[in-house]
Protein backbone atom coordinates (compact mmCIF):
# COMPACT_ATOMS: atom_id res chain seq x y z
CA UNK A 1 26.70 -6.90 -19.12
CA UNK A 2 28.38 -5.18 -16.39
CA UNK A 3 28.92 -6.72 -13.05
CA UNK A 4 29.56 -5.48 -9.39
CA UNK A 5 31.66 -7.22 -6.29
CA UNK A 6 29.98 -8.04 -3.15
CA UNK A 7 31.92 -6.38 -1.02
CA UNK A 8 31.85 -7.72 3.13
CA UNK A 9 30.06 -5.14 5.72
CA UNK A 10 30.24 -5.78 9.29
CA UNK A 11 29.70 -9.30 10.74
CA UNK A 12 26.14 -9.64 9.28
CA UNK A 13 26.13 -7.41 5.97
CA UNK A 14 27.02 -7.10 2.44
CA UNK A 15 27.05 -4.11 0.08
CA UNK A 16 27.51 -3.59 -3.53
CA UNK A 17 28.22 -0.37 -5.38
CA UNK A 18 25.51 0.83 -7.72
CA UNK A 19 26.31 2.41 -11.07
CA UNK A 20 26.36 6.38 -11.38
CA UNK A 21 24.51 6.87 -14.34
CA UNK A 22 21.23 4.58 -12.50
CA UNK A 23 21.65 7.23 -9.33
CA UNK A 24 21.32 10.25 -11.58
CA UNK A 25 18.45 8.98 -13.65
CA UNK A 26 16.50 7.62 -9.96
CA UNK A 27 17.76 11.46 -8.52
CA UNK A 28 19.36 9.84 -5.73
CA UNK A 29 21.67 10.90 -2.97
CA UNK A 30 23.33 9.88 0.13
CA UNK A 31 21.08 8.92 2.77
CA UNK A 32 17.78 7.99 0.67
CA UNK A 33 16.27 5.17 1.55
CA UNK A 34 15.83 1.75 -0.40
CA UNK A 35 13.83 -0.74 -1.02
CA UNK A 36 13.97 -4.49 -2.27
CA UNK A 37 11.73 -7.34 -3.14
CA UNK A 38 12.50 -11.18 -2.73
CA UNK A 39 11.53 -12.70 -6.06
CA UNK A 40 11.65 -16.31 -7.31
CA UNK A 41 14.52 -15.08 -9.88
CA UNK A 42 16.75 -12.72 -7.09
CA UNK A 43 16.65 -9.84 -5.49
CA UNK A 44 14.88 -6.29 -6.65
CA UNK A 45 15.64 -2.88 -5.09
CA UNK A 46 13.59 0.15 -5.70
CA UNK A 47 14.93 3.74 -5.24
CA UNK A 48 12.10 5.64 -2.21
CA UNK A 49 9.57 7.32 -4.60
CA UNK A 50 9.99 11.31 -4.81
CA UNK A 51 7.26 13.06 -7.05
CA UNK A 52 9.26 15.05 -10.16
CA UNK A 53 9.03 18.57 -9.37
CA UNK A 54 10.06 19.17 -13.09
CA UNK A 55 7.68 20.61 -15.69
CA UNK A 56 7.37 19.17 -18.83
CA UNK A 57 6.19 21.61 -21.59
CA UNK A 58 4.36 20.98 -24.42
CA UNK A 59 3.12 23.43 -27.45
CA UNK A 60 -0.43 22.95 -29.44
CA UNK A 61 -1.63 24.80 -32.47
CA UNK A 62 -5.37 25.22 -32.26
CA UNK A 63 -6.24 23.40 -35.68
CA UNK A 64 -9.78 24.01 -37.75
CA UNK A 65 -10.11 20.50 -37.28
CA UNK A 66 -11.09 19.89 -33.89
CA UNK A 67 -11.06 16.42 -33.72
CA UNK A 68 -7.10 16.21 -34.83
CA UNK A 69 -6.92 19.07 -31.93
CA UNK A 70 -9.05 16.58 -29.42
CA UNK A 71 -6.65 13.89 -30.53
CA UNK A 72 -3.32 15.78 -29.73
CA UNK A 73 -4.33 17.19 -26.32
CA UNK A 74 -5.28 14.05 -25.02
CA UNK A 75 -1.77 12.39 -26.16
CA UNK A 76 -0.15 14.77 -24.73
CA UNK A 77 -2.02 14.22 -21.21
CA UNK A 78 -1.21 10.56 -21.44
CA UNK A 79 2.27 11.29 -22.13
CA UNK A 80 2.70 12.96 -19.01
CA UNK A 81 2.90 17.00 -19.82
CA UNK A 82 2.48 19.23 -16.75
CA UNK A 83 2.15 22.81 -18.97
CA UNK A 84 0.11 23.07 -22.32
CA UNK A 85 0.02 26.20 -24.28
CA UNK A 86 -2.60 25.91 -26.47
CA UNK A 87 -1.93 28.91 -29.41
CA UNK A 88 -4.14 30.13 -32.20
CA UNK A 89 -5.85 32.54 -33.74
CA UNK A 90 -9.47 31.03 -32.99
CA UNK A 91 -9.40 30.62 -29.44
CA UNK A 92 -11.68 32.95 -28.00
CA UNK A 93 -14.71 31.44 -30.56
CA UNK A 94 -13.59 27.87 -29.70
CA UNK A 95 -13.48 28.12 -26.11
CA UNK A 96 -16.41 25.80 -25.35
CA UNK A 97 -15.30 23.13 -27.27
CA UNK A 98 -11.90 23.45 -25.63
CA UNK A 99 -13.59 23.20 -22.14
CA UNK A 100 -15.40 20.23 -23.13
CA UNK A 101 -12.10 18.35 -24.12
CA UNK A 102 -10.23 19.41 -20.59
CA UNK A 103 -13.39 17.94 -19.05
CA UNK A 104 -12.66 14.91 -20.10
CA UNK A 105 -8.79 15.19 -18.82
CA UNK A 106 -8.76 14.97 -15.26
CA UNK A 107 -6.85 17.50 -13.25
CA UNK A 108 -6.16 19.73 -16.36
CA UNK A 109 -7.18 23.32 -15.51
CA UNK A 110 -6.65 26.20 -17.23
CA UNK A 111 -4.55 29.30 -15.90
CA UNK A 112 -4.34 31.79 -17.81
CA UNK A 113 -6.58 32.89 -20.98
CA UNK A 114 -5.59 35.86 -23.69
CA UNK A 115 -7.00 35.81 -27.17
CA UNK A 116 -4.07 34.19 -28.91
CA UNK A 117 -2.95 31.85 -25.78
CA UNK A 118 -4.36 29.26 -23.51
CA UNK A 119 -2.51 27.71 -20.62
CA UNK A 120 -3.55 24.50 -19.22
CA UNK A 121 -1.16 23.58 -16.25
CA UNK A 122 -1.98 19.38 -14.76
CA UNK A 123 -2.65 19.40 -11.25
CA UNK A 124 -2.05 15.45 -10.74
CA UNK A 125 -0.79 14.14 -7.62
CA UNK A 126 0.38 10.90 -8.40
CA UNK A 127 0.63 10.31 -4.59
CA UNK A 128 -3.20 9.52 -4.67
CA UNK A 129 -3.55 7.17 -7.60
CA UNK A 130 -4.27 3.63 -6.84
CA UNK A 131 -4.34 1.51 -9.87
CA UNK A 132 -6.75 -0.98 -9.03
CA UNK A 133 -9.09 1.29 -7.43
CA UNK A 134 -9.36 3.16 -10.88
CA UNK A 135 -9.91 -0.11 -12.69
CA UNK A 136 -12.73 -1.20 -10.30
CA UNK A 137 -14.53 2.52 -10.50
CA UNK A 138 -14.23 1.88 -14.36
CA UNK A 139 -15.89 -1.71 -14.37
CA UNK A 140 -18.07 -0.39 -12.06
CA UNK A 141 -19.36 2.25 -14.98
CA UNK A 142 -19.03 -0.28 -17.73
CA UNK A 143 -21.32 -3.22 -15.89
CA UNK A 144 -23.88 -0.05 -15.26
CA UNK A 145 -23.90 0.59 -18.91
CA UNK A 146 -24.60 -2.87 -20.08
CA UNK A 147 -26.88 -3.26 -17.84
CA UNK A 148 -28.44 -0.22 -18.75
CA UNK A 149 -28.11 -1.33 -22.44
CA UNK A 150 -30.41 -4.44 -21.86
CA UNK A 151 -33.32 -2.80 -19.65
CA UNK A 152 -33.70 0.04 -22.60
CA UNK A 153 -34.18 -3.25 -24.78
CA UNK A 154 -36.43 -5.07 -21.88
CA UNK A 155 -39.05 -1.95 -20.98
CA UNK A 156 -38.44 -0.30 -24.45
CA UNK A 157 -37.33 2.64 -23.01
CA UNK A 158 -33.86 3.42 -24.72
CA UNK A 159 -31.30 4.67 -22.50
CA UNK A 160 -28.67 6.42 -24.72
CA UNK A 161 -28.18 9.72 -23.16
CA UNK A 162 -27.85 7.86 -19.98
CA UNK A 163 -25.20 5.69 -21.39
CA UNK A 164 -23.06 8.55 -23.05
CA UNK A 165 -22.79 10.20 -20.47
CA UNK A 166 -21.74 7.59 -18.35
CA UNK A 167 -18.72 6.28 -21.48
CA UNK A 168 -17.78 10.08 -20.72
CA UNK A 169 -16.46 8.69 -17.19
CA UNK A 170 -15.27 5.70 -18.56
CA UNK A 171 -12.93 7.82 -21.06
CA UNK A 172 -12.13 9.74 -18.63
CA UNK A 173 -10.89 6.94 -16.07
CA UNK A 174 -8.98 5.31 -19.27
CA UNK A 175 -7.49 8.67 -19.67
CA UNK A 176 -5.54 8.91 -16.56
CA UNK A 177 -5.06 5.45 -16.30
CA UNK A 178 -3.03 5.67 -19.45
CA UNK A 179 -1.00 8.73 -18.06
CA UNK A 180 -0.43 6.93 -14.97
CA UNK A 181 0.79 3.89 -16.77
CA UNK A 182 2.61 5.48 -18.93
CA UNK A 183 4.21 7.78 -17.04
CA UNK A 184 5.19 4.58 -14.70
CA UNK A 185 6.72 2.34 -17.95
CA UNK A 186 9.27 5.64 -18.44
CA UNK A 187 10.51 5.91 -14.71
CA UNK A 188 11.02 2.99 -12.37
CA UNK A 189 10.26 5.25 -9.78
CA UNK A 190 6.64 5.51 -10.39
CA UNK A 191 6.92 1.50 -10.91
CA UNK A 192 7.92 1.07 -7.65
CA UNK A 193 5.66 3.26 -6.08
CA UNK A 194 2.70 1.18 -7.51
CA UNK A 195 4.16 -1.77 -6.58
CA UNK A 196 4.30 -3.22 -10.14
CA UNK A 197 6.67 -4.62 -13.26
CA UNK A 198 6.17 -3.77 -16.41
CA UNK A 199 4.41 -6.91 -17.71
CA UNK A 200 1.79 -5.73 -14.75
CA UNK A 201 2.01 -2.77 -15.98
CA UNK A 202 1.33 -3.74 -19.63
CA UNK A 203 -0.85 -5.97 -18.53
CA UNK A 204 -3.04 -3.07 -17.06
CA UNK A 205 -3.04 -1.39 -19.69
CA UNK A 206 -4.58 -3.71 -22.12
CA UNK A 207 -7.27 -4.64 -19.62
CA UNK A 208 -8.07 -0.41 -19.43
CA UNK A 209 -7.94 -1.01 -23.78
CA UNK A 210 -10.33 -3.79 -23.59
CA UNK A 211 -12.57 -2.38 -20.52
CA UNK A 212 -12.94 1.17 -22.36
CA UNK A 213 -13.97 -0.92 -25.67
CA UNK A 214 -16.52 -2.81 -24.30
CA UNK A 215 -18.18 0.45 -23.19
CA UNK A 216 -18.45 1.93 -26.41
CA UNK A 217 -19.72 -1.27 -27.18
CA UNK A 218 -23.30 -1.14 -24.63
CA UNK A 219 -23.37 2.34 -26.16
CA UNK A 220 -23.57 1.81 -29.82
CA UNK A 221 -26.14 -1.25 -29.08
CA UNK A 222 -28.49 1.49 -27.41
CA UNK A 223 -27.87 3.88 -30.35
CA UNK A 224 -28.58 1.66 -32.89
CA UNK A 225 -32.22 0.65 -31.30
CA UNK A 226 -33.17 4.03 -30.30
CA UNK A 227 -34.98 5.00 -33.47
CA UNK A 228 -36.18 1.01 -34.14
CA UNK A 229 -39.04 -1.13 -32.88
CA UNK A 230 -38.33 -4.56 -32.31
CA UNK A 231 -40.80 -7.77 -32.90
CA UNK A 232 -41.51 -9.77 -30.00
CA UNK A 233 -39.66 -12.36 -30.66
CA UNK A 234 -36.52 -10.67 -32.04
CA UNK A 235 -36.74 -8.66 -28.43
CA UNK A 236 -37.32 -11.83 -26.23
CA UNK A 237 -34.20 -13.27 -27.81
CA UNK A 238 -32.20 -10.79 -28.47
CA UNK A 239 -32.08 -10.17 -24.62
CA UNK A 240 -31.42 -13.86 -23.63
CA UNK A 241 -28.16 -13.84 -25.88
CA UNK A 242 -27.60 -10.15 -24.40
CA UNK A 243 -27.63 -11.64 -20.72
CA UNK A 244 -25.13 -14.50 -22.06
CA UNK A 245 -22.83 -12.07 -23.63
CA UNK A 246 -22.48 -9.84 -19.87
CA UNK A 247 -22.30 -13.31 -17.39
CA UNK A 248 -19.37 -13.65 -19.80
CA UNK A 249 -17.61 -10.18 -18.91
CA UNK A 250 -18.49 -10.75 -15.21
CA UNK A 251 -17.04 -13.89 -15.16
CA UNK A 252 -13.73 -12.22 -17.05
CA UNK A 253 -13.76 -9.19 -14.76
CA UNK A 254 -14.37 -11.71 -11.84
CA UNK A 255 -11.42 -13.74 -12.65
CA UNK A 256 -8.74 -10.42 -12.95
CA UNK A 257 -9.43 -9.36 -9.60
CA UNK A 258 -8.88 -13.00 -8.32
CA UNK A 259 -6.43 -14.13 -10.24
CA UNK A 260 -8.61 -17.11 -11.09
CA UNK A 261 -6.85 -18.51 -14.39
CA UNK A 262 -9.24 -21.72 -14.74
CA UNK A 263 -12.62 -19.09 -15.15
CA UNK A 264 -10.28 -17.27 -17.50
CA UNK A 265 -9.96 -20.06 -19.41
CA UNK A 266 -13.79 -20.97 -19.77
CA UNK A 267 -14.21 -17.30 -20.86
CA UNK A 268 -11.70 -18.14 -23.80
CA UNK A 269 -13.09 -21.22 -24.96
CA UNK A 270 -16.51 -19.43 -24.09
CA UNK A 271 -15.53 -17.03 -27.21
CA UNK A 272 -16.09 -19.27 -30.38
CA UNK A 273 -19.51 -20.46 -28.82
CA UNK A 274 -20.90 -16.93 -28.34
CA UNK A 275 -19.95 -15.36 -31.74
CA UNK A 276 -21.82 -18.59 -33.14
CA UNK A 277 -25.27 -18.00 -31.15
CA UNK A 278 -24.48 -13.96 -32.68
CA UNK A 279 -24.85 -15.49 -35.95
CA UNK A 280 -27.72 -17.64 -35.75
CA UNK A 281 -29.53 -15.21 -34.12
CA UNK A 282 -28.71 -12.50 -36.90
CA UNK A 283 -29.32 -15.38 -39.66
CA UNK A 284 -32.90 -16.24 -38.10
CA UNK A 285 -34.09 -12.25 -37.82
CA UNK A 286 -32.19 -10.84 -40.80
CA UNK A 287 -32.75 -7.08 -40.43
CA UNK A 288 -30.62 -3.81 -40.92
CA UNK A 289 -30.51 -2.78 -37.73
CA UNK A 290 -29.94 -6.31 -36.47
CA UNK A 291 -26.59 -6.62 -38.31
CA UNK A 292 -25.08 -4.01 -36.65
CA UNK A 293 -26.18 -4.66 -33.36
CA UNK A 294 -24.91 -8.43 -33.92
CA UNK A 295 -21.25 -7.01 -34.81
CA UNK A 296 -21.34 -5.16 -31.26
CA UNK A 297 -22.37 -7.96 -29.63
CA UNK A 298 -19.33 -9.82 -30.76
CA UNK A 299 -16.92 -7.05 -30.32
CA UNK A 300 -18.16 -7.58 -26.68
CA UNK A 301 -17.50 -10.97 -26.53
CA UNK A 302 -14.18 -10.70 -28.37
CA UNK A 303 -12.48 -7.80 -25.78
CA UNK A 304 -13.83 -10.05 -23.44
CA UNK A 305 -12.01 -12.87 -24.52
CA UNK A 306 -8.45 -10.66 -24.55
CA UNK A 307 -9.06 -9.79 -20.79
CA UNK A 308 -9.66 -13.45 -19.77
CA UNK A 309 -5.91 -13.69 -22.21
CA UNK A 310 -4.18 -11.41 -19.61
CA UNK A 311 -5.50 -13.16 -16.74
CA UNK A 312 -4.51 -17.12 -18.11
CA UNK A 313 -1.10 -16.28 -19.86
């Protein structure tokens, strides 16, 4: 561990040198300004936030498997590239599905379009991203969706198409969250500029995991029932425990944004309770359909659980 002197200034003032290797990587020069936290374990600076006017270049080869395609231009989004050239012989007769990936990539356009070559150049301004404010707009979506979920059960009127089209804003929110994130975990700068460590920052992250989850969730519940009748009784209950199952992600959401670690708790301990009253109920009506519903159910009530574990711990 290296160490610095503290080094008088003045009558009121002290200074210590910073390392030349941290200036270069923070592109720093003489007369930038500084700033600096007071923390219960010492001091924190953080370098004035200046946008990187560098771009970062990445190559795809259009694939016949789309999905693997799908799969690499949304890693390299997260990851933070500014220029994509997309190459391939199969371009022009795979355009549409192409648009219908950037779509889901916010602030990826493309520029310039030959037969062989597609450029997609990112027009993010990471000036305008709040963090919190894209969290809230994607629990926003996700409450609408369960919600959505149960009245298809409650007036029999299945709401699918509805709810995929609203997890296509959810994905799309968890996209750029992800860039943002991880863009901010690989330069201090961006850190600073949200305000946040990396625990927060890691933190964040596995809420936008868990959030994005839980979505897919409400939607696969929906798709299962769309093409199944239910008995009175299997309906009548099925949306009681359904009702249980979303107080319980309110009450984990509810305790994030306040910080409140004793309603985390109760949504933890919550956890075993739930998955039990998912298996009588599955045990009592013991149907196809049922089954797979159940499992959803409890994948809802275990990412719930792991976002009351990153408020508590």
């Amino acid at each position: 561990m290296e160490h610095r002197k503290l080094i008088k200034f003045g009558n009121s003032s002290f200074i210590v040198s910073l390392p030349n290797d941290w200036i270069k990587k923070n592109r720093l020069k003489k007369g930038d300004l500084m700033y600096y936290t007071l923390e219960n374990d010492g001091i924190k600076f953080y370098p004035e936030f200046k946008e990187e006017k560098e771009l970062k270049e990445a190559n795809i080869e259009l694939s016949e498997n789309m999905d693997l395609f799908r799969r690499e231009l949304i890693s390299v989004y997260i990851d933070g590239y500014n220029v994509v050239k997309i190459k391939g012989r199969n371009l022009e007769t795979n355009i549409k599905n192409i648009r219908n990936i950037l779509r889901n990539l916010t602030s990826f356009e493309i520029i310039k379009q030959t037969p062989e070559l597609i450029v997609v150049q990112d027009f993010f301004n990471i000036k305008e991203v709040n963090l919190k404010d894209l969290i809230k707009r994607m629990d926003i979506i996700t409450r609408s969706m369960i919600e959505d979920s149960i009245e298809g059960i409650v007036t029999k009127e299945n709401k699918y198409e509805i709810l995929n089209d609203k997890d296509t804003d959810v994905n799309r929110l968890s996209f750029m969250l992800f860039r943002v994130i991880k863009s901010s975990l690989k330069d201090s700068l961006l850190a600073s500029k949200l305000n946040m460590d990396n625990l927060e920052l890691l933190d964040n992250w596995l809420l936008v995991v868990n959030i994005e989850k839980i979505a897919d969730e409400a939607k696969r519940i929906s798709r299962f029932l769309r093409n199944h009748s239910l008995k009175v009784d299997e309906r009548k209950e099925l949306i009681k425990l359904y009702n249980k199952v979303k107080d319980n992600y309110y009450n984990a959401i509810t305790a994030y944004y306040n910080n409140d670690k004793k309603l985390a708790k109760d949504v933890y301990f919550s956890h075993d309770i739930l998955i039990e009253e998912c298996n009588k109920y599955f045990n009592k009506y013991n149907k196809g359909v049922l089954g797979s519903v159940v499992e959803k159910l409890k994948g809802l009530v275990v990412h719930t659980k792991e976002i009351s574990r990153i408020v508590y711990s």
